[in-house]
Structure formats: C-alpha cells, structure tokens
N, C-alpha and C. Protein backbone atom coordinates (compact mmCIF):
# COMPACT_ATOMS: atom_id res chain seq x y z
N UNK A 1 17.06 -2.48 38.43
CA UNK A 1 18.20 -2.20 39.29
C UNK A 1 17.76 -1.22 40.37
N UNK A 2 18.60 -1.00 41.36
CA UNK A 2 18.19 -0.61 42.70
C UNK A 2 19.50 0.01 43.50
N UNK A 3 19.11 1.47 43.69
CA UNK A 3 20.24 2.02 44.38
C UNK A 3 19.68 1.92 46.11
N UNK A 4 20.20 1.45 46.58
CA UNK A 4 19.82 1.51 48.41
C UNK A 4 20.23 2.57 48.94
N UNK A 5 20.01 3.76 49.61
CA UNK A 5 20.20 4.57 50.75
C UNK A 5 20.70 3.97 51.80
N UNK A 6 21.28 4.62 52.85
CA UNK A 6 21.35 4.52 53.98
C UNK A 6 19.67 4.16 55.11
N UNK A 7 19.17 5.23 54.65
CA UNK A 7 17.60 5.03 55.71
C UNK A 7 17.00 3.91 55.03
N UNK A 8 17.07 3.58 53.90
CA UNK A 8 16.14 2.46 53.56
C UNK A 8 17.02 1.25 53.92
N UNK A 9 17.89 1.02 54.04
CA UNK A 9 19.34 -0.51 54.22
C UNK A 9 18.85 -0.53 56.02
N UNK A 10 18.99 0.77 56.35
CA UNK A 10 18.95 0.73 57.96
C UNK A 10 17.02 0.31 58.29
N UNK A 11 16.33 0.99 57.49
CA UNK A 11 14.56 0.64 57.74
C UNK A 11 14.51 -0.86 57.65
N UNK A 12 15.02 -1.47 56.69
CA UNK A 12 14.95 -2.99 56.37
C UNK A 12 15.68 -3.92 57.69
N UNK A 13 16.45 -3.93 57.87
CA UNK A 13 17.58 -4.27 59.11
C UNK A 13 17.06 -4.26 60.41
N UNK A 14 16.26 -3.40 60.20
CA UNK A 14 15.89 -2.96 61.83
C UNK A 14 14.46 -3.71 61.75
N UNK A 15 13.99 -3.95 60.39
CA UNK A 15 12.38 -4.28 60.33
C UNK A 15 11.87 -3.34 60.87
N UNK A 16 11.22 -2.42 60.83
CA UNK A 16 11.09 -1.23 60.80
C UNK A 16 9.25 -1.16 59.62
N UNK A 17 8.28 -0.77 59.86
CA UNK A 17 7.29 -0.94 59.13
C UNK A 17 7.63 -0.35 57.80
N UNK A 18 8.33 0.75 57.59
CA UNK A 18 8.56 1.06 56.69
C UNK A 18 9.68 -0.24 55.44
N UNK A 19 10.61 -0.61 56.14
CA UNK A 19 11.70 -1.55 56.01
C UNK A 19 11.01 -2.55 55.64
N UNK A 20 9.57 -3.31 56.07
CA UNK A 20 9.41 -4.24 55.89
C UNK A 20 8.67 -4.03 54.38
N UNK A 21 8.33 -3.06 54.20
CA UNK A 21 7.63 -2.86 52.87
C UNK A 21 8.48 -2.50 51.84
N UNK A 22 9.69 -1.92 52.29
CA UNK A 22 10.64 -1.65 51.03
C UNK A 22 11.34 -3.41 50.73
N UNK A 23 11.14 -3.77 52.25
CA UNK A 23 11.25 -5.16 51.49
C UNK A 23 10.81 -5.89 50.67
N UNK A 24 9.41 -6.03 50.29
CA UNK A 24 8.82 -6.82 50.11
C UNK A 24 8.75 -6.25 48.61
N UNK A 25 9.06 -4.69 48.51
CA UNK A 25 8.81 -4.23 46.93
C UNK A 25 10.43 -4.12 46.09
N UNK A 26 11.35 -5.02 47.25
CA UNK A 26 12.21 -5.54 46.62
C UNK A 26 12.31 -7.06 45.68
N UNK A 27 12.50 -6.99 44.15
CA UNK A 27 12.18 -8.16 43.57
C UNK A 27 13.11 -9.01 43.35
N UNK A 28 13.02 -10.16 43.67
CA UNK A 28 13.57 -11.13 43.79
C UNK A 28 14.77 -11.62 42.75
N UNK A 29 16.20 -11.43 43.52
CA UNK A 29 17.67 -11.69 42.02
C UNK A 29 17.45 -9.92 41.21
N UNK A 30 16.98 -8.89 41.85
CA UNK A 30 17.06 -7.73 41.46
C UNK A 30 18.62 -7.44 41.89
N UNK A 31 19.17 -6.71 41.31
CA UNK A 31 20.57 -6.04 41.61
C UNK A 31 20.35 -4.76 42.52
N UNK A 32 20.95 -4.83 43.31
CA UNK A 32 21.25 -3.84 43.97
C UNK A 32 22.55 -2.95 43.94
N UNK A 33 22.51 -1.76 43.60
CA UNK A 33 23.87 -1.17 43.95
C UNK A 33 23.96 -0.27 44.69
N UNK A 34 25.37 0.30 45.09
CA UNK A 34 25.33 1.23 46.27
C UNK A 34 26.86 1.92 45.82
N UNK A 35 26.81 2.93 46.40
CA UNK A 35 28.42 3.54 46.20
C UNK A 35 28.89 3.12 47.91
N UNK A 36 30.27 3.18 47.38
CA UNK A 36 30.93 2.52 48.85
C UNK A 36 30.89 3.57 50.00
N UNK A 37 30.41 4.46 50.12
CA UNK A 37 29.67 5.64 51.18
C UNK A 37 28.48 5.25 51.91
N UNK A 38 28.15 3.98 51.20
CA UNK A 38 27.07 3.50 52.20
C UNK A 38 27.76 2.70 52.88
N UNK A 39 28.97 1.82 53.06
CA UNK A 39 29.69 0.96 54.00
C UNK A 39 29.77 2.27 55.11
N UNK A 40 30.59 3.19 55.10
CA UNK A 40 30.84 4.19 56.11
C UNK A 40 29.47 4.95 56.84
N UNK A 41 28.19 5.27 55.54
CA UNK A 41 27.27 5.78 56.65
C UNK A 41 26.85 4.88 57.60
N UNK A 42 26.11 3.53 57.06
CA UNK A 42 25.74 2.32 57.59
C UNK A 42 26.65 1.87 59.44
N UNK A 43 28.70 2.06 58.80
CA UNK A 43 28.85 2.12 59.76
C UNK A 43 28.66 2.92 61.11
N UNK A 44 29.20 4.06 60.77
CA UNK A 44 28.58 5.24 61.76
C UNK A 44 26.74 5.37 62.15
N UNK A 45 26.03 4.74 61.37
CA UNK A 45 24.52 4.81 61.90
C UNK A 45 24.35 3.59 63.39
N UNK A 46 25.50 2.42 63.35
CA UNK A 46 25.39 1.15 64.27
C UNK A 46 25.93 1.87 64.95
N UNK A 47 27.00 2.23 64.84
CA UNK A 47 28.10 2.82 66.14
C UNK A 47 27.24 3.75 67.38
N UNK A 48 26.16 4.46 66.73
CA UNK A 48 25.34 5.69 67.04
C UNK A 48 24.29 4.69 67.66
N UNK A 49 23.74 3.53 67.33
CA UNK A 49 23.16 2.75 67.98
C UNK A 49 23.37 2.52 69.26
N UNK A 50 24.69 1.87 69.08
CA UNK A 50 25.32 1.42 70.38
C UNK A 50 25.59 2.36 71.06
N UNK A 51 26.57 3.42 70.74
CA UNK A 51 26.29 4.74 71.33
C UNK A 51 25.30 4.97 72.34
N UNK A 52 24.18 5.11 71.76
CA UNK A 52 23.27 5.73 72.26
C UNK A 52 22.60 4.71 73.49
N UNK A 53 23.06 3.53 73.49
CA UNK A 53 22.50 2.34 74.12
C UNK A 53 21.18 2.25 73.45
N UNK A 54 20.58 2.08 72.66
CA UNK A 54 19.25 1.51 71.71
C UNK A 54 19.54 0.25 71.30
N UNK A 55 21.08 0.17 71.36
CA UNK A 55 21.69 -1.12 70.45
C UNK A 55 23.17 -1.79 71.34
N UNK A 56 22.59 -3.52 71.76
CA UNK A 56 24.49 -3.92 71.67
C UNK A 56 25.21 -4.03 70.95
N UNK A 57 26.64 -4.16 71.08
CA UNK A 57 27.35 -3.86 70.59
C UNK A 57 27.27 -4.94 68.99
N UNK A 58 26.78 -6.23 69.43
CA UNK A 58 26.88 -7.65 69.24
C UNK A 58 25.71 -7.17 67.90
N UNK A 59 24.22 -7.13 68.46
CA UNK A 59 23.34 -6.79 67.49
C UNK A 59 23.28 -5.82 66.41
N UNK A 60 24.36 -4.44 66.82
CA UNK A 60 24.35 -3.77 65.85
C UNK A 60 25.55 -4.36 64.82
N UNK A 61 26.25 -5.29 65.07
CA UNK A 61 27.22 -5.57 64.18
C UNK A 61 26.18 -6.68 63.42
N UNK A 62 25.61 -7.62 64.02
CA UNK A 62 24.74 -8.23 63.31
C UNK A 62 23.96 -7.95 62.32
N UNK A 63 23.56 -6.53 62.82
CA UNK A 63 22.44 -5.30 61.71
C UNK A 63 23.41 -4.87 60.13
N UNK A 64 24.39 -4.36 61.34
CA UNK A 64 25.45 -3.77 59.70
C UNK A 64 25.73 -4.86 59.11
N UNK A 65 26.23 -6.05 59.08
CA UNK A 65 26.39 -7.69 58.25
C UNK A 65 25.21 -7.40 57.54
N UNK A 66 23.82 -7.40 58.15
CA UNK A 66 22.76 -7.69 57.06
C UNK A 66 22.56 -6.39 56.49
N UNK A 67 22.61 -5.50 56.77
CA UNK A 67 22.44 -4.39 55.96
C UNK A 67 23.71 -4.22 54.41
N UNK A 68 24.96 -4.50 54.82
CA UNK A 68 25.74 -4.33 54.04
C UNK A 68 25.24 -6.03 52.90
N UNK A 69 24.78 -6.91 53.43
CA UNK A 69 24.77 -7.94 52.15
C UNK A 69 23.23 -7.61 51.75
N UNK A 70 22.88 -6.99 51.72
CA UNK A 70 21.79 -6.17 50.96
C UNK A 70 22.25 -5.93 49.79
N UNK A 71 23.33 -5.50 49.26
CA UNK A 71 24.10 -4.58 48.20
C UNK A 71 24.46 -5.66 47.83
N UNK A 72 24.51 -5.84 46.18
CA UNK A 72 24.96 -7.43 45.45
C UNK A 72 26.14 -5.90 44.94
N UNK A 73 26.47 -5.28 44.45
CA UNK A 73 27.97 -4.32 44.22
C UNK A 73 28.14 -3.21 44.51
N UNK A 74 28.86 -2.58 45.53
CA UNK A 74 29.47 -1.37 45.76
C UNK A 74 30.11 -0.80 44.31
N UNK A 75 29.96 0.00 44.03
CA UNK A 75 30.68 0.67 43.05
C UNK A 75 31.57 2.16 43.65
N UNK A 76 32.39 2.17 42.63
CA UNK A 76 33.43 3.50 43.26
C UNK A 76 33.01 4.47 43.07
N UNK A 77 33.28 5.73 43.59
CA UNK A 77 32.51 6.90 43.37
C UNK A 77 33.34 7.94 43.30
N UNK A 78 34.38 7.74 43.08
CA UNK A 78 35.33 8.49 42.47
C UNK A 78 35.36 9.45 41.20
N UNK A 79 34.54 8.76 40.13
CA UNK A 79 34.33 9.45 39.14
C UNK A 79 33.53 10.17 39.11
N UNK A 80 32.06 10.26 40.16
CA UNK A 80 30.99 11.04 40.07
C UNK A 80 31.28 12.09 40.90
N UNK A 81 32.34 12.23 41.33
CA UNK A 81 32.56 13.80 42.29
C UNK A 81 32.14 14.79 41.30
N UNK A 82 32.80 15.20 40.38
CA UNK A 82 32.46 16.41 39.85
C UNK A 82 30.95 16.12 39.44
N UNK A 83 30.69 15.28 38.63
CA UNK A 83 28.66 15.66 38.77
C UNK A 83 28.14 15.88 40.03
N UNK A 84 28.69 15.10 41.21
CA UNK A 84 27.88 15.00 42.42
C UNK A 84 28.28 17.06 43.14
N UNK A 85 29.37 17.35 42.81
CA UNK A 85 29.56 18.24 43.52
C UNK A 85 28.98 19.32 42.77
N UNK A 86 28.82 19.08 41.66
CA UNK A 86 27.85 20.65 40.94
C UNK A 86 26.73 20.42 40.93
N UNK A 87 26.00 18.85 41.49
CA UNK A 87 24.55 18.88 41.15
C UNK A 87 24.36 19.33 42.59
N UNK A 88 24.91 19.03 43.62
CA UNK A 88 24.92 19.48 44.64
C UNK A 88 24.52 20.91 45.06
N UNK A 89 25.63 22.06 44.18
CA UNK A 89 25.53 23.48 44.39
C UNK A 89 24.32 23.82 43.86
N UNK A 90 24.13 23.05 42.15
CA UNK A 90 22.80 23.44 41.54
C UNK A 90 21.51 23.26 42.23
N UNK A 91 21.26 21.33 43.02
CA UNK A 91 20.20 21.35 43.35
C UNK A 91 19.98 22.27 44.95
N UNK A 92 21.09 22.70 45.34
CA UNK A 92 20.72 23.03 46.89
C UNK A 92 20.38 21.44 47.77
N UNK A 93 21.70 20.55 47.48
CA UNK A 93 20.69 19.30 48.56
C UNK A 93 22.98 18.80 49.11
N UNK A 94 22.59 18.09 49.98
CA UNK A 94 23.65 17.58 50.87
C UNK A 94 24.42 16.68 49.60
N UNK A 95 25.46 16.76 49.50
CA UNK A 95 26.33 15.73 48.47
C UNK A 95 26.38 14.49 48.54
N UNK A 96 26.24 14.12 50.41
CA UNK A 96 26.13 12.77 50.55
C UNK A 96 25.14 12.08 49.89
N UNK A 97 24.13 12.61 49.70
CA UNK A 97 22.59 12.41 48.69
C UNK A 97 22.58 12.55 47.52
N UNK A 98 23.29 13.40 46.87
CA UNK A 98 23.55 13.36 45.77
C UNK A 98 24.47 12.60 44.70
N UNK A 99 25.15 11.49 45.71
CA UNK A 99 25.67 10.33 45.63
C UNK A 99 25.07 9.44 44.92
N UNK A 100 23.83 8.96 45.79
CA UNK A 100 22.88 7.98 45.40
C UNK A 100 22.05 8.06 44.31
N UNK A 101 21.71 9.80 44.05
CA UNK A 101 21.16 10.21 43.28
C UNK A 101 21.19 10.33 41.95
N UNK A 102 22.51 10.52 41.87
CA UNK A 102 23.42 10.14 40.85
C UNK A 102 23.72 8.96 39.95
N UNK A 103 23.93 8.04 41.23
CA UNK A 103 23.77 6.66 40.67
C UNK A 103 22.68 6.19 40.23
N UNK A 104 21.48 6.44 40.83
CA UNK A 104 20.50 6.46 40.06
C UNK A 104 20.18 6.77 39.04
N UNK A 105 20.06 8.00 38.58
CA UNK A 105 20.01 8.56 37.56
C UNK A 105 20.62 8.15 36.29
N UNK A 106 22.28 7.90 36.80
CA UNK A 106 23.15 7.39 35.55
C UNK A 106 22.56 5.65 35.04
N UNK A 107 22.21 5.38 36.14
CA UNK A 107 21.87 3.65 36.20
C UNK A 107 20.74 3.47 35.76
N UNK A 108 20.12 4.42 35.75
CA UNK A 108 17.95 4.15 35.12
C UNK A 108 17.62 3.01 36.41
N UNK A 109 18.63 3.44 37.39
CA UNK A 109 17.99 2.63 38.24
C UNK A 109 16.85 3.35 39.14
N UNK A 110 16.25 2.49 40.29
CA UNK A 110 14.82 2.89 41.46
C UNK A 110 15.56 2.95 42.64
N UNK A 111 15.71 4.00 43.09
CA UNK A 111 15.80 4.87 44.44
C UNK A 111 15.05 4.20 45.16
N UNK A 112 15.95 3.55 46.58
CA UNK A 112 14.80 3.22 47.50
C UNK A 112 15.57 3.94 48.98
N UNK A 113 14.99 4.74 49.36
CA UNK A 113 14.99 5.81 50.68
C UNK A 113 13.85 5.84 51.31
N UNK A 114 14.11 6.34 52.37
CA UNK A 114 12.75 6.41 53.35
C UNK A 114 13.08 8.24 53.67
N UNK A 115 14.36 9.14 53.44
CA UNK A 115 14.60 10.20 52.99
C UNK A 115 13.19 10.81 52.45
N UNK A 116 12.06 11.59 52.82
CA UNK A 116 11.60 12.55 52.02
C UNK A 116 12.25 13.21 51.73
N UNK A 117 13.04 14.51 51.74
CA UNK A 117 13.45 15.33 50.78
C UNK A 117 14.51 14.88 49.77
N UNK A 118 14.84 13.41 49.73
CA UNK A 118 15.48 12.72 48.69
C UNK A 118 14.61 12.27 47.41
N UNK A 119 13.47 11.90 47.84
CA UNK A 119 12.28 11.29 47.52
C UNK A 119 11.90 12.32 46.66
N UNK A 120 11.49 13.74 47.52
CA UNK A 120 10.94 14.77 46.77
C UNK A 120 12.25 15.18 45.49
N UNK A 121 13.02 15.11 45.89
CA UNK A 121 13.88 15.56 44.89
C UNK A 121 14.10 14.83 43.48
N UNK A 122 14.34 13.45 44.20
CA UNK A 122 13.71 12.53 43.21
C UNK A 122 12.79 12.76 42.27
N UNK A 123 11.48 12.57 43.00
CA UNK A 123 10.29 12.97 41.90
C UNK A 123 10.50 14.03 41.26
N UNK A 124 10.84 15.19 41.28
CA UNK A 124 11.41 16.47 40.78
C UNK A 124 12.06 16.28 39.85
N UNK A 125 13.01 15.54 39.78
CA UNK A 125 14.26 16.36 38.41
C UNK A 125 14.01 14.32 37.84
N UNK A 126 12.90 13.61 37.87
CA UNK A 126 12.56 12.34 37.29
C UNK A 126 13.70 11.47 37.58
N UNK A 127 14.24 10.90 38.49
CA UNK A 127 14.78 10.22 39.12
C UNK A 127 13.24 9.29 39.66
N UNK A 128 13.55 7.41 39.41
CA UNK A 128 12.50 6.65 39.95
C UNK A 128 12.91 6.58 41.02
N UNK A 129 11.70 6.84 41.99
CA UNK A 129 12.21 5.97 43.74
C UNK A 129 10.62 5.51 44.35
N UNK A 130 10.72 5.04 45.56
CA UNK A 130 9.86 4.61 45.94
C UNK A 130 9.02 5.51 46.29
N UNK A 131 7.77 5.73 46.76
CA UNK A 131 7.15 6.95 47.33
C UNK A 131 6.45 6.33 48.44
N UNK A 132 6.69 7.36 49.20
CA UNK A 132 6.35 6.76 50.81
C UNK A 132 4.58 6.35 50.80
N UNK A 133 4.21 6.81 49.50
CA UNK A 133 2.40 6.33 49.22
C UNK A 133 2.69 5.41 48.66
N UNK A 134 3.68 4.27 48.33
CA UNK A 134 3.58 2.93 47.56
C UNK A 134 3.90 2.41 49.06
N UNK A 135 4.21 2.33 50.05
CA UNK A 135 4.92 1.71 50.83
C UNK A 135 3.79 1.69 52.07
C-alpha cells in the first residue's frame, strides 16, 4: 500500500525526472491512499500554476484529473486530528505532513514524497518511504 503526497502526485503529473521514477517504483494494481487534503493541496498547487502563468488554465485541470486518479481511496481524516495534532507539537514538523505520515504509519503503508524533510522524518521515527537515493 501507498500513501501519495502532494510533491510526489504533482512530480508524476508533471513528469518531472523525479515523477517519472516514483512512477515506475509504483507497482502495478498497488493501492494507493491519500487523505482527502490531498484533493485541496493538489488543488491550490494547479491554481498556483496557472497563477503564475507556468500553466493554462485547460492543462492544469488536465494535471489535477491525473493527479487526483492516482489515488484508488481518499480516506477521511477526521479521526487522525488528535494523533496528527500532538505528533505534530511532538515531532516539530507542519500538520499538513503529518497527515500523510500518519496514514502511513497506521497503514504499514510506503510514503512516496519528493519532500526531504518528510522523507527524513520518515526514516527517523521508521515510517517506509521512498528515498531520494532509490529514485
């Protein structure tokens, strides 16, 4: 099983060298999950596209479609507030990250980010994820 990030959904999408390798060390009818906080970062990362003019309007909606059917189930994340918000204070890291992290952890699932200090944190408290030396 497989929790997706935001930077790794967006590395893949964009094909991105990094993206293309988290692709490829994605295995085939593997599950993917995501908490539904990746629909909203994902959105706001296209918007910032277009924004910025890097991206039309047309292609970045194209990007978020494939980025969001990346994820075979969103799950709710309602229940992990209170772990997410004390692992948060404990680890010293952003909550939005500690989202994924979480899910991981609870899931024995593989972290895939392009995030170093998610990564590092990862490896740290034994959370599996990818390491930017497999990729």
């Amino acid at each position: 099983m497989i929790v997706l990030d935001c930077c790794a959904a967006t590395g893949i999408v964009r094909d991105t060298p990094e993206g293309r390798a988290l692709r490829t060390l994605m295995p085939p009818g593997e599950d993917v999950i995501a908490p539904h906080l990746l629909q909203c970062e994902l959105t706001n990362t296209f918007w910032k596209y277009v924004r910025s003019g890097r991206m039309s309007k047309e292609t970045a909606s194209e990007r978020l479609a494939d980025a969001l059917s990346l994820v075979t189930e969103f799950r709710d994340m309602r229940a992990l507030l209170p772990e997410v918000f004390a692992e948060s204070i404990r680890l010293d890291h952003p909550a939005y990250d500690l989202f994924y992290f979480v899910f991981a952890r609870r899931n024995d699932a593989t972290m895939y980010t392009l995030d170093k200090k998610l990564i590092a944190l990862c490896e740290e408290h034994g959370v599996d994820c990818v390491h930017p030396a497999e990729i």
